[in-house]
C-alpha atoms as a PDB file:
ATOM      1  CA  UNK A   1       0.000   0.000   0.000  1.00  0.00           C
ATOM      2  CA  UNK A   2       1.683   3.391  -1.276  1.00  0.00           C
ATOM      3  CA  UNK A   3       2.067   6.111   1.774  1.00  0.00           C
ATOM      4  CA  UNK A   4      -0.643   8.285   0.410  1.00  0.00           C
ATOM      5  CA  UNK A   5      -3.348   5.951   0.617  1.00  0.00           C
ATOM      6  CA  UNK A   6      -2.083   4.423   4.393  1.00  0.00           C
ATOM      7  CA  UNK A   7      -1.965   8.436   5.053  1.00  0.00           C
ATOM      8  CA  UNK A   8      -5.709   9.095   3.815  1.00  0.00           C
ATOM      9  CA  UNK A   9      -6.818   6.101   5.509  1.00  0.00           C
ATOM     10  CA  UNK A  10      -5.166   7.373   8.662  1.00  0.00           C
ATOM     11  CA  UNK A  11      -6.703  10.452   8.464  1.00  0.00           C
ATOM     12  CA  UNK A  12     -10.058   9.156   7.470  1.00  0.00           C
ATOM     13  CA  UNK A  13      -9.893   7.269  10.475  1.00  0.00           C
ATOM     14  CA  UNK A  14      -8.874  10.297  12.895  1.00  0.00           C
ATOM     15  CA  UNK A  15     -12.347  12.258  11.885  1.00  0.00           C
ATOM     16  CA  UNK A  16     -14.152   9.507  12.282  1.00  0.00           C
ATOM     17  CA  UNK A  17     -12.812   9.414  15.997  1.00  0.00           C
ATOM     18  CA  UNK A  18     -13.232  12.665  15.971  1.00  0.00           C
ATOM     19  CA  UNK A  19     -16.589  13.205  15.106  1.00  0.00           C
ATOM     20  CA  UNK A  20     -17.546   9.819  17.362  1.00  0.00           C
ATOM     21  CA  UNK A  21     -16.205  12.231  20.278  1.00  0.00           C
ATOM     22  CA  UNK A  22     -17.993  15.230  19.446  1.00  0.00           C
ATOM     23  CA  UNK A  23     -21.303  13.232  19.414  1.00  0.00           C
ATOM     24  CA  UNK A  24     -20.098  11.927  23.086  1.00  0.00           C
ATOM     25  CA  UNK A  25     -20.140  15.519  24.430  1.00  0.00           C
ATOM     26  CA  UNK A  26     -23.850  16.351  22.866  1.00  0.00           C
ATOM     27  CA  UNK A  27     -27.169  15.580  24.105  1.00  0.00           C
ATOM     28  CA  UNK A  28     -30.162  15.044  22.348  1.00  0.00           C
ATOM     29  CA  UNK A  29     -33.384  16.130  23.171  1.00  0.00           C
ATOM     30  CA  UNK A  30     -36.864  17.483  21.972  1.00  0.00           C
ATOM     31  CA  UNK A  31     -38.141  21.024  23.285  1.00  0.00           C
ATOM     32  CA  UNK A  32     -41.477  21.671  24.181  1.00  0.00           C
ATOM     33  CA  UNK A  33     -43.933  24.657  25.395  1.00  0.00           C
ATOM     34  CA  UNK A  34     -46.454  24.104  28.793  1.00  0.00           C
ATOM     35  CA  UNK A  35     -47.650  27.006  29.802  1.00  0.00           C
ATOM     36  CA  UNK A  36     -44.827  29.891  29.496  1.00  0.00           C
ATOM     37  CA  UNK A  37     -41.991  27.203  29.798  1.00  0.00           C
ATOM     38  CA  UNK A  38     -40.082  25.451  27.778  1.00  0.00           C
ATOM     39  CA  UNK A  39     -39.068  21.972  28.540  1.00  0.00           C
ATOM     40  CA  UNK A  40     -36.988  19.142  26.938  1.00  0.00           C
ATOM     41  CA  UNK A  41     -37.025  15.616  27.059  1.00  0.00           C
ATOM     42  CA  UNK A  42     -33.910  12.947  25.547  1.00  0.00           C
ATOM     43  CA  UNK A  43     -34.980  12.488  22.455  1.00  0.00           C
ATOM     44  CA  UNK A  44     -34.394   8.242  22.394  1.00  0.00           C
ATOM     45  CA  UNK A  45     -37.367   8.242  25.051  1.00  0.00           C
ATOM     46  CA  UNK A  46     -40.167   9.484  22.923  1.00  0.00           C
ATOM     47  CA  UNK A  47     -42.041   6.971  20.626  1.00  0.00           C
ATOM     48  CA  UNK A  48     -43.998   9.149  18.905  1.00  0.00           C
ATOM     49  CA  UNK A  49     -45.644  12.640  18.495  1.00  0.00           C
ATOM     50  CA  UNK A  50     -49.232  13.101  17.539  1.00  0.00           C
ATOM     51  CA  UNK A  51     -51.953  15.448  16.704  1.00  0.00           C
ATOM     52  CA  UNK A  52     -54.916  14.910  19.561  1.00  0.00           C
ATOM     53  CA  UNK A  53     -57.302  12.586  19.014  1.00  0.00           C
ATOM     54  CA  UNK A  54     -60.498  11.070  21.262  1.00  0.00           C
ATOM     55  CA  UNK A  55     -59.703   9.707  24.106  1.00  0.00           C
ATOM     56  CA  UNK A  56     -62.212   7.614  26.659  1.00  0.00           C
ATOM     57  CA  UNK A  57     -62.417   8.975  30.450  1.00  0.00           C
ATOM     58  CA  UNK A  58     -61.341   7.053  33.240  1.00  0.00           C
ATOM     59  CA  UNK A  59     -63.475   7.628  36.983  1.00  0.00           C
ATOM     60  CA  UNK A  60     -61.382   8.344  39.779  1.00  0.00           C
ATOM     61  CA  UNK A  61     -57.800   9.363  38.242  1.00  0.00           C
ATOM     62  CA  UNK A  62     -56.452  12.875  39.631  1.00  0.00           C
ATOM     63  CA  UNK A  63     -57.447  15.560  37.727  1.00  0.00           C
ATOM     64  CA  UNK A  64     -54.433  15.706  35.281  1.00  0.00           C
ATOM     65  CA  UNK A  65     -55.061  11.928  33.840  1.00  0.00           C
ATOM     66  CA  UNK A  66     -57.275  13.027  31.023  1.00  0.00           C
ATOM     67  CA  UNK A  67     -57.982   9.224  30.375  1.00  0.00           C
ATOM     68  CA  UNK A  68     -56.857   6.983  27.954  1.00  0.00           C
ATOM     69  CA  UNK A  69     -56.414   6.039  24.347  1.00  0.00           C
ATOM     70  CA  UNK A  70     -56.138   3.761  21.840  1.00  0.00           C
ATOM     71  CA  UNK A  71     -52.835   3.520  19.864  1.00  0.00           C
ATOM     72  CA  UNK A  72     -52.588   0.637  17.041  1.00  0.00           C
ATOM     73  CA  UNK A  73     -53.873  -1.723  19.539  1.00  0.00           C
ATOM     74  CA  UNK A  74     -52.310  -0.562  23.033  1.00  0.00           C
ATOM     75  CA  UNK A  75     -54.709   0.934  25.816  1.00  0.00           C
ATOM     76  CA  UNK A  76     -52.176   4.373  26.875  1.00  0.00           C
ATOM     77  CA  UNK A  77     -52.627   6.844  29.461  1.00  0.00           C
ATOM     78  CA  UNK A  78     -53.314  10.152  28.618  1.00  0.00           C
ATOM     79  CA  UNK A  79     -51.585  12.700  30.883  1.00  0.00           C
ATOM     80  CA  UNK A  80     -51.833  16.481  30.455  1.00  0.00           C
ATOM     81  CA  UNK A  81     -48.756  18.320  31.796  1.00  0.00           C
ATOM     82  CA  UNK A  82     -50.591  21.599  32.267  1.00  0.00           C
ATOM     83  CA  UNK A  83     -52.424  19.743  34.599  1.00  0.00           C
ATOM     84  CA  UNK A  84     -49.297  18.374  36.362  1.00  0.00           C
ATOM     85  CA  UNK A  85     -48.135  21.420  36.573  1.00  0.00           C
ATOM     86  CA  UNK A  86     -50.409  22.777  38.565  1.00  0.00           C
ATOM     87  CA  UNK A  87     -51.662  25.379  35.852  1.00  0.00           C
ATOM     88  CA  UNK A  88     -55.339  26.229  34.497  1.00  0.00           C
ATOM     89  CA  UNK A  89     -55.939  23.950  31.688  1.00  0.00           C
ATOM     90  CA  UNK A  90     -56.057  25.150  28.223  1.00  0.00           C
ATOM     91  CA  UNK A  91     -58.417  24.433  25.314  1.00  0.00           C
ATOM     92  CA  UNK A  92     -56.465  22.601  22.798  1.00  0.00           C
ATOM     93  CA  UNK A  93     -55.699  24.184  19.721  1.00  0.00           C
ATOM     94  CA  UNK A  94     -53.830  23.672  16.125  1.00  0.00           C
ATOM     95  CA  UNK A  95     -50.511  23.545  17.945  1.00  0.00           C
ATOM     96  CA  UNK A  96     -51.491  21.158  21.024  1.00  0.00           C
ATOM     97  CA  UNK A  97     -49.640  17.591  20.482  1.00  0.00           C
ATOM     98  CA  UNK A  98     -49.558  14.546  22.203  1.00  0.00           C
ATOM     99  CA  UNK A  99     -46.221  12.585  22.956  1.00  0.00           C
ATOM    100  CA  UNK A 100     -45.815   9.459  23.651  1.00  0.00           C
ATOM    101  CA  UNK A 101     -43.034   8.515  25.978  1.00  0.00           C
ATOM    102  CA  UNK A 102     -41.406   5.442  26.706  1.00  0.00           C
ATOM    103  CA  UNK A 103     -39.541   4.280  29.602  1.00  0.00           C
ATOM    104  CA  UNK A 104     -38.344   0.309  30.153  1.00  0.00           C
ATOM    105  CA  UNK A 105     -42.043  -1.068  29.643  1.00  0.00           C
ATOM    106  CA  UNK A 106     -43.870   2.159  30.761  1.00  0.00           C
ATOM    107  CA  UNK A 107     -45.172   3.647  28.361  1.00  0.00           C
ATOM    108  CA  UNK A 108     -48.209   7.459  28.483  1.00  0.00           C
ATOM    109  CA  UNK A 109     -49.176  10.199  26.171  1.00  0.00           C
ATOM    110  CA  UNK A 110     -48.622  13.247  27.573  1.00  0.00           C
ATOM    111  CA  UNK A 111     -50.338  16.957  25.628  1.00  0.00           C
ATOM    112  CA  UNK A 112     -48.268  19.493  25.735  1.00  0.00           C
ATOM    113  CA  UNK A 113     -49.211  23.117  24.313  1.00  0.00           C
ATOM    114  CA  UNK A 114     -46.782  23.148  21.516  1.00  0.00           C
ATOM    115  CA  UNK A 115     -43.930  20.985  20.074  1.00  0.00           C
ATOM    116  CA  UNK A 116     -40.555  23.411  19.331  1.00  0.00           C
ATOM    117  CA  UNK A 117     -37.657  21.388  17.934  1.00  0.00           C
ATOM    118  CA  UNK A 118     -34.891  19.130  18.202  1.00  0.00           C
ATOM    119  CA  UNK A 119     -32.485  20.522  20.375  1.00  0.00           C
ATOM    120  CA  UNK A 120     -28.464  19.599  20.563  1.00  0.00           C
ATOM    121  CA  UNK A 121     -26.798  20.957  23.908  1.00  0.00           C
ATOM    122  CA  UNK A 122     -23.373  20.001  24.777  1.00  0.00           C
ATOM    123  CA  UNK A 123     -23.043  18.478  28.248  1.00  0.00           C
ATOM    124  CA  UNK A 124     -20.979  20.975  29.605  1.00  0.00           C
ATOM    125  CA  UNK A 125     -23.757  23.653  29.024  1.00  0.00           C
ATOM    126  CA  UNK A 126     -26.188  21.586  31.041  1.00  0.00           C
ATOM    127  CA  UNK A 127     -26.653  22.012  35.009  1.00  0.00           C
ATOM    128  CA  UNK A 128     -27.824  20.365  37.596  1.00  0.00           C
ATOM    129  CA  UNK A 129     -31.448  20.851  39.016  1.00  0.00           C
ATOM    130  CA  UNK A 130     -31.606  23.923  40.830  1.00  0.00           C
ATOM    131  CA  UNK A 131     -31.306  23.606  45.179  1.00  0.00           C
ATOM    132  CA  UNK A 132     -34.928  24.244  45.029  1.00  0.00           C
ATOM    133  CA  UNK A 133     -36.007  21.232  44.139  1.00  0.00           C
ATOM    134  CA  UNK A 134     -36.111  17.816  46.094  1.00  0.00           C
ATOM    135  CA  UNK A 135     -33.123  15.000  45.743  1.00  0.00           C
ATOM    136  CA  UNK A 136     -34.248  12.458  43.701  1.00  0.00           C
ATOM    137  CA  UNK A 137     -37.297  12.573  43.806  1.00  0.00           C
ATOM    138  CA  UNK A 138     -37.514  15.836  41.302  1.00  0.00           C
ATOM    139  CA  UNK A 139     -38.862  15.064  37.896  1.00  0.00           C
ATOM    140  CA  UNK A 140     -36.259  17.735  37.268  1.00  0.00           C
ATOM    141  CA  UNK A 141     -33.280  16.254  35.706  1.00  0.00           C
ATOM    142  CA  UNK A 142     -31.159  19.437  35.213  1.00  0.00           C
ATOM    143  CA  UNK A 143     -31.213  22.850  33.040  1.00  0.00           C
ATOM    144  CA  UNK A 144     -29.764  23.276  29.688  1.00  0.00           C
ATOM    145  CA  UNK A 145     -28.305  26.807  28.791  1.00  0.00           C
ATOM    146  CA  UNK A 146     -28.562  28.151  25.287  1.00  0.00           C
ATOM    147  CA  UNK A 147     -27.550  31.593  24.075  1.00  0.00           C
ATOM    148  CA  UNK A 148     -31.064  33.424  24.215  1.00  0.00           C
ATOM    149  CA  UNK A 149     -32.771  30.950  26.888  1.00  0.00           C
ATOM    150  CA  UNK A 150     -32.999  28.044  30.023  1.00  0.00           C
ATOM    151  CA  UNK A 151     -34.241  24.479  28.695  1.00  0.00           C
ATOM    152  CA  UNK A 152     -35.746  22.407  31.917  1.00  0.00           C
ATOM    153  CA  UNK A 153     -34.694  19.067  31.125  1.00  0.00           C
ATOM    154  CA  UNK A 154     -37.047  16.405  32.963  1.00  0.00           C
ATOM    155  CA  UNK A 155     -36.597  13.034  33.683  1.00  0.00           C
ATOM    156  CA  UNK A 156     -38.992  10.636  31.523  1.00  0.00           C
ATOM    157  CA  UNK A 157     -39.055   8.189  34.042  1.00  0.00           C
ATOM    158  CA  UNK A 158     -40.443  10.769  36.888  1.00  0.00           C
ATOM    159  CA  UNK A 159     -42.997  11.737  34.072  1.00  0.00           C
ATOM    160  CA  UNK A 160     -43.791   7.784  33.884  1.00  0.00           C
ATOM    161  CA  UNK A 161     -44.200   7.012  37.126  1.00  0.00           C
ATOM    162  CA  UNK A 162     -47.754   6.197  38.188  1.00  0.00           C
ATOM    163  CA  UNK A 163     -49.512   7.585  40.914  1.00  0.00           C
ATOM    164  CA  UNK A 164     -52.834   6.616  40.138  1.00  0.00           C
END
């Protein structure tokens, strides 16, 4: 093998590396709107996003379980993170989505006011959850800083966890 080639090969193989590393150091996530707030989820945890549909009531759920609903066979809660939030609940609209999220073999729909994009933050330019909020059990799982704003990163499987 001639020099040249073992030399592009080498190099070839240095970017690869290279890039491999960058990817290491970036987290991927999808940004969404409740409320005022935007909030941001890992990306690998959502199984799909949805325009609303019906959705049958179930008695005696709190407030924010909005029921459940039918999707390609599987029965799925429907949770509505307004609700969960503790703020007044909103009439849906052309934006209003629902995600589905999955977790290990938990799996819910949650609507959130509007979907905003796929967001890349580095590690280094995410925080920890602010001293306000309590140890582990905070669905909080730390902030992401971007030039013109705060991303509150949550943790899907807080969000999955069942109460009712």
């Amino acid at each position: 093998m001639s020099d040249k080639l073992k030399e592009i090969i080498n190099k070839q193989g240095a970017q690869q590396e290279s890039v491999v590393d960058q990817l290491d150091d970036v987290v991927q996530l999808v940004g969404f709107i409740i409320g005022d707030e935007e909030y941001a989820v890992p990306i690998l945890a959502i199984q799909e996003i949805i325009k609303p549909f019906s959705w049958t009531r179930v008695p005696q759920v709190p407030n924010y379980v909005l029921g459940v609903f039918n999707l390609r066979g599987s029965v799925i809660p429907l949770i509505d993170l307004r609700l969960k939030f503790g703020l007044t609940p909103k009439k849906q609209n052309e934006d209003t989505r629902f995600i589905v999220m999955r977790h290990g073999d938990d799996v819910a729909g949650f609507v959130i006011d509007r979907l905003t994009m796929a967001i890349r933050i580095k590690k280094e330019n995410i925080g920890a959850a602010p001293d306000t909020v309590n140890g582990d059990d905070t669905i909080i799982d730390g902030v992401g800083k971007q030039a013109d704003k705060i991303i509150t990163i949550l943790k899907v499987n807080k969000l999955l966890e069942r109460t009712f």
